[in-house]
Protein backbone atom coordinates (compact mmCIF):
# COMPACT_ATOMS: atom_id res chain seq x y z
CA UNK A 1 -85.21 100.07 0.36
CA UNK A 2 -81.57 98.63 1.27
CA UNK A 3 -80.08 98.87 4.42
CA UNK A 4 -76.79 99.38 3.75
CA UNK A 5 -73.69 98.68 6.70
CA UNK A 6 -70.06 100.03 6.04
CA UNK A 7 -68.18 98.16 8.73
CA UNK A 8 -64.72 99.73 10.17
CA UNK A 9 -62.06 98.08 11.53
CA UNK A 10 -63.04 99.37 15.02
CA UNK A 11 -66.08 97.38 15.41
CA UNK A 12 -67.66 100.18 17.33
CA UNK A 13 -67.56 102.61 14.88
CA UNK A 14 -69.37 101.60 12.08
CA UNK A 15 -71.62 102.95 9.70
CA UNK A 16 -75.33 102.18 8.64
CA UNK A 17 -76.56 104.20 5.75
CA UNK A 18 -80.83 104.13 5.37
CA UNK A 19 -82.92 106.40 3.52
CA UNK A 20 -80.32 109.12 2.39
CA UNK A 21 -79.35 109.50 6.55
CA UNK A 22 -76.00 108.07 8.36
CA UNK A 23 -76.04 106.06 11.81
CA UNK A 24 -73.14 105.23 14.05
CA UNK A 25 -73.52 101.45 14.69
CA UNK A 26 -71.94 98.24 16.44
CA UNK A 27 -70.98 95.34 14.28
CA UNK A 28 -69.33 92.11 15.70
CA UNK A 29 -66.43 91.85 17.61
CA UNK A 30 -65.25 89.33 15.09
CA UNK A 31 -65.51 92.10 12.58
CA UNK A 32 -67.49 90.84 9.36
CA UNK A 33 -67.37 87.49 7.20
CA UNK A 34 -68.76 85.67 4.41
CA UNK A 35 -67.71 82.66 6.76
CA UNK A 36 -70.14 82.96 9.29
CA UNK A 37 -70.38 80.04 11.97
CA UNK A 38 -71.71 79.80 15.47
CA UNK A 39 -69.82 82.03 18.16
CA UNK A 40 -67.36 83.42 15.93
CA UNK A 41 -68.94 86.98 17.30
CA UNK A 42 -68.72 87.96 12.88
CA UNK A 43 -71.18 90.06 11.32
CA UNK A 44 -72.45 88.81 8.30
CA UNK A 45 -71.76 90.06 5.09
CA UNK A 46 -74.11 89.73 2.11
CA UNK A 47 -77.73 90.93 1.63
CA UNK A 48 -80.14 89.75 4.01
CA UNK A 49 -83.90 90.61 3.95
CA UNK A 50 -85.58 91.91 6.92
CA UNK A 51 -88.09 89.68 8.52
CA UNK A 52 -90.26 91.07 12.06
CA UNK A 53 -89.66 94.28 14.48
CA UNK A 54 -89.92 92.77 18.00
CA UNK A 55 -90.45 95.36 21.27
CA UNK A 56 -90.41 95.53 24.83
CA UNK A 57 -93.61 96.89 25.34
CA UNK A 58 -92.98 97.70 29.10
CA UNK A 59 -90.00 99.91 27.52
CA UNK A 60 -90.97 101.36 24.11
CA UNK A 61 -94.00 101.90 22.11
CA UNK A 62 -94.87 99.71 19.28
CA UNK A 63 -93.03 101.20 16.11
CA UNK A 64 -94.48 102.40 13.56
CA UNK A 65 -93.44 100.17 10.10
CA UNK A 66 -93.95 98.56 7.41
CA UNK A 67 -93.33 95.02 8.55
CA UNK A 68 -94.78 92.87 10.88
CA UNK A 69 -94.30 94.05 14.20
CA UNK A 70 -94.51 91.27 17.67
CA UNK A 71 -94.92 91.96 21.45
CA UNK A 72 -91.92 90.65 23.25
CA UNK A 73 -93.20 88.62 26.11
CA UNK A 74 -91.18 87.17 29.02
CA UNK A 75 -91.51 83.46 27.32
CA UNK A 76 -89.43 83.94 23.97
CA UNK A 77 -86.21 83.00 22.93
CA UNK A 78 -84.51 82.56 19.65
CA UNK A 79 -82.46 79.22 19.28
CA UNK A 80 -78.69 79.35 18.97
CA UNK A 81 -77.85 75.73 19.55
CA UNK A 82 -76.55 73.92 16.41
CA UNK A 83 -77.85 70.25 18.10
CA UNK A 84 -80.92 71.90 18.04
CA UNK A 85 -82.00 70.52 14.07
CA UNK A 86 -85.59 71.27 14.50
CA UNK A 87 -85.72 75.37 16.07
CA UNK A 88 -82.43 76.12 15.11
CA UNK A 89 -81.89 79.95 14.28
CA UNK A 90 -85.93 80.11 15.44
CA UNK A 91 -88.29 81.72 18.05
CA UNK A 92 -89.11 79.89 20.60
CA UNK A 93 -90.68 79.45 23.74
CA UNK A 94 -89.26 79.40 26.76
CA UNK A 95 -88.14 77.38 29.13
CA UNK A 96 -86.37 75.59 26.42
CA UNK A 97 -84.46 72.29 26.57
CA UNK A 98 -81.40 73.93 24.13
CA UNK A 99 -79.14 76.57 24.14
CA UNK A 100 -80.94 80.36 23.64
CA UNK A 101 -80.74 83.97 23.46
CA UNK A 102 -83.83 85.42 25.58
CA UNK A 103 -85.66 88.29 24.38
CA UNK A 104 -86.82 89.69 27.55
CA UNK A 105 -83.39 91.12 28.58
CA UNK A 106 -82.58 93.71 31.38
CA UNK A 107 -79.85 95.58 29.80
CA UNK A 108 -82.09 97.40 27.17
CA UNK A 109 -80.17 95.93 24.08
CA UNK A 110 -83.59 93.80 22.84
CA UNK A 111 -86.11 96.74 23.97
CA UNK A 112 -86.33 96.71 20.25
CA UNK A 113 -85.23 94.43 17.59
CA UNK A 114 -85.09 93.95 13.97
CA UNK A 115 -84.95 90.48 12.90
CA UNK A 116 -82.59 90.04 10.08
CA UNK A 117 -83.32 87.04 7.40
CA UNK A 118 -79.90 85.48 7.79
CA UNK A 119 -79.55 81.55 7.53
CA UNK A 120 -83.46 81.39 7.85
CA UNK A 121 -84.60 79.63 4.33
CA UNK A 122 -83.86 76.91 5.87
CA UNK A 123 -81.61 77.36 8.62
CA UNK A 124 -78.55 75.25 8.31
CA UNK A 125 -77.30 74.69 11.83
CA UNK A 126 -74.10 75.93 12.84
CA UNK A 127 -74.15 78.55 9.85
CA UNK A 128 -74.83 80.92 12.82
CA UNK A 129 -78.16 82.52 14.07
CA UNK A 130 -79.80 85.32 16.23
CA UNK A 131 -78.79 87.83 13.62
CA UNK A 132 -80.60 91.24 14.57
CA UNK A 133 -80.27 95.06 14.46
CA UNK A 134 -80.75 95.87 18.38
CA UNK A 135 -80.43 98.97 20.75
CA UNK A 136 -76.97 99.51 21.30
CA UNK A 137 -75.09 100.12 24.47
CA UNK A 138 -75.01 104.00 25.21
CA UNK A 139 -71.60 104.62 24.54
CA UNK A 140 -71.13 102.56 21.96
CA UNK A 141 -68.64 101.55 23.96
CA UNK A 142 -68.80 97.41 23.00
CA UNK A 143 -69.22 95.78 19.90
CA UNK A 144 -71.98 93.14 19.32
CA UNK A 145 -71.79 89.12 19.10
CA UNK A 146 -72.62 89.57 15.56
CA UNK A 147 -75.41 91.49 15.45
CA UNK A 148 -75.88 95.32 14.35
CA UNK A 149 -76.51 98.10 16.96
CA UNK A 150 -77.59 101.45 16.86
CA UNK A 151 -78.82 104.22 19.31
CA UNK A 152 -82.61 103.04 19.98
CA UNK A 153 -83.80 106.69 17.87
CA UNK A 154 -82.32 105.49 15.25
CA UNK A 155 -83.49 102.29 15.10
CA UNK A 156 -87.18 103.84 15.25
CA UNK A 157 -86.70 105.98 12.74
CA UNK A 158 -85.20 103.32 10.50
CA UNK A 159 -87.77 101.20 11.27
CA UNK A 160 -90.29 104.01 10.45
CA UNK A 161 -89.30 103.60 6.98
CA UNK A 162 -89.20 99.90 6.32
CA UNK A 163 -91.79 97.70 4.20
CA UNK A 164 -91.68 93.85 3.05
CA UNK A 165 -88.96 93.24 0.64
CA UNK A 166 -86.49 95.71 2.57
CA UNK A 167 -82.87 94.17 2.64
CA UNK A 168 -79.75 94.96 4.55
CA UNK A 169 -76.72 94.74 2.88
CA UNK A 170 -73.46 94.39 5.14
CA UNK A 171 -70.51 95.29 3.04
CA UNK A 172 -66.94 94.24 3.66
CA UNK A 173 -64.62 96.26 6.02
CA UNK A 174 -63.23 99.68 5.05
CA UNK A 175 -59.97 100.98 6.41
């Protein structure tokens, strides 16, 4: 199955097309690029498998999918930090010595993630990293620092349907 995003010019009104449904979604608020580099805040575009599902599980139930699905604990992190040439674009544990995003966040935005294969075979450092479908905020009021977010229902029930092999595809912007 393909994942497919139609980005907008408004970054916060997107679309995400799965399994014959529509979702409202988030992209970057550097819109998307086939340029992507650290910070920029861009969206990817291209066709990127989909790796894990990572959950709260103080939050949300474990989902019900096709792919491999991981506990978040209160110890992992995902390496952003283009120095870092070893865990770059990576989970890791925490503390950690280099720059990070942490999983276990307050704000409900990582209560469940979709990790999206993006500059992970290898990672090249500085190509940009942390590339996930997350919860969104709940008025889609912001855009995203290059990921993809959608209400958290939708993200279960896209989930729901997803298998190894399953790519998203993030399409240029529309007008």
């Amino acid at each position: 199955m393909i994942i497919a995003v139609h980005p907008s010019t408004d970054p916060t009104s997107s679309m995400l097309r799965s399994n014959g449904r529509v979702f409202r979604c988030c992209i970057g608020s550097g819109g998307v690029t086939t340029e992507k580099r650290e910070g920029d805040r861009a969206t990817p575009i291209g066709a990127w498998p989909l790796r894990r599902v990572f959950y709260r599980p103080d939050r949300t139930p474990a989902p019900d999918t096709g792919l491999t699905v991981v506990e978040i604990t209160r110890d992992m992190g995902w390496s952003d930090d283009p120095r870092d040439t070893e865990y770059y674009n990576r989970l890791v544990t925490l503390p950690y010595p280099y720059s990070h995003e942490i999983l276990w966040r307050t704000d409900g935005l990582y209560d469940l993630v979709l990790e999206v294969g993006y500059n992970d075979h290898p990672p090249v450092p500085g190509l940009g990293s942390a590339i996930f479908l997350h919860v969104a905020r709940p008025a889609y009021d912001s855009p995203t620092a290059g990921c993809i977010a959608l209400a958290i229902n939708d993200l279960l029930e896209i989930v729901r349907d997803l298998g190894p092999g399953d790519m998203l595809h993030v399409a240029p912007a529309m007008d």
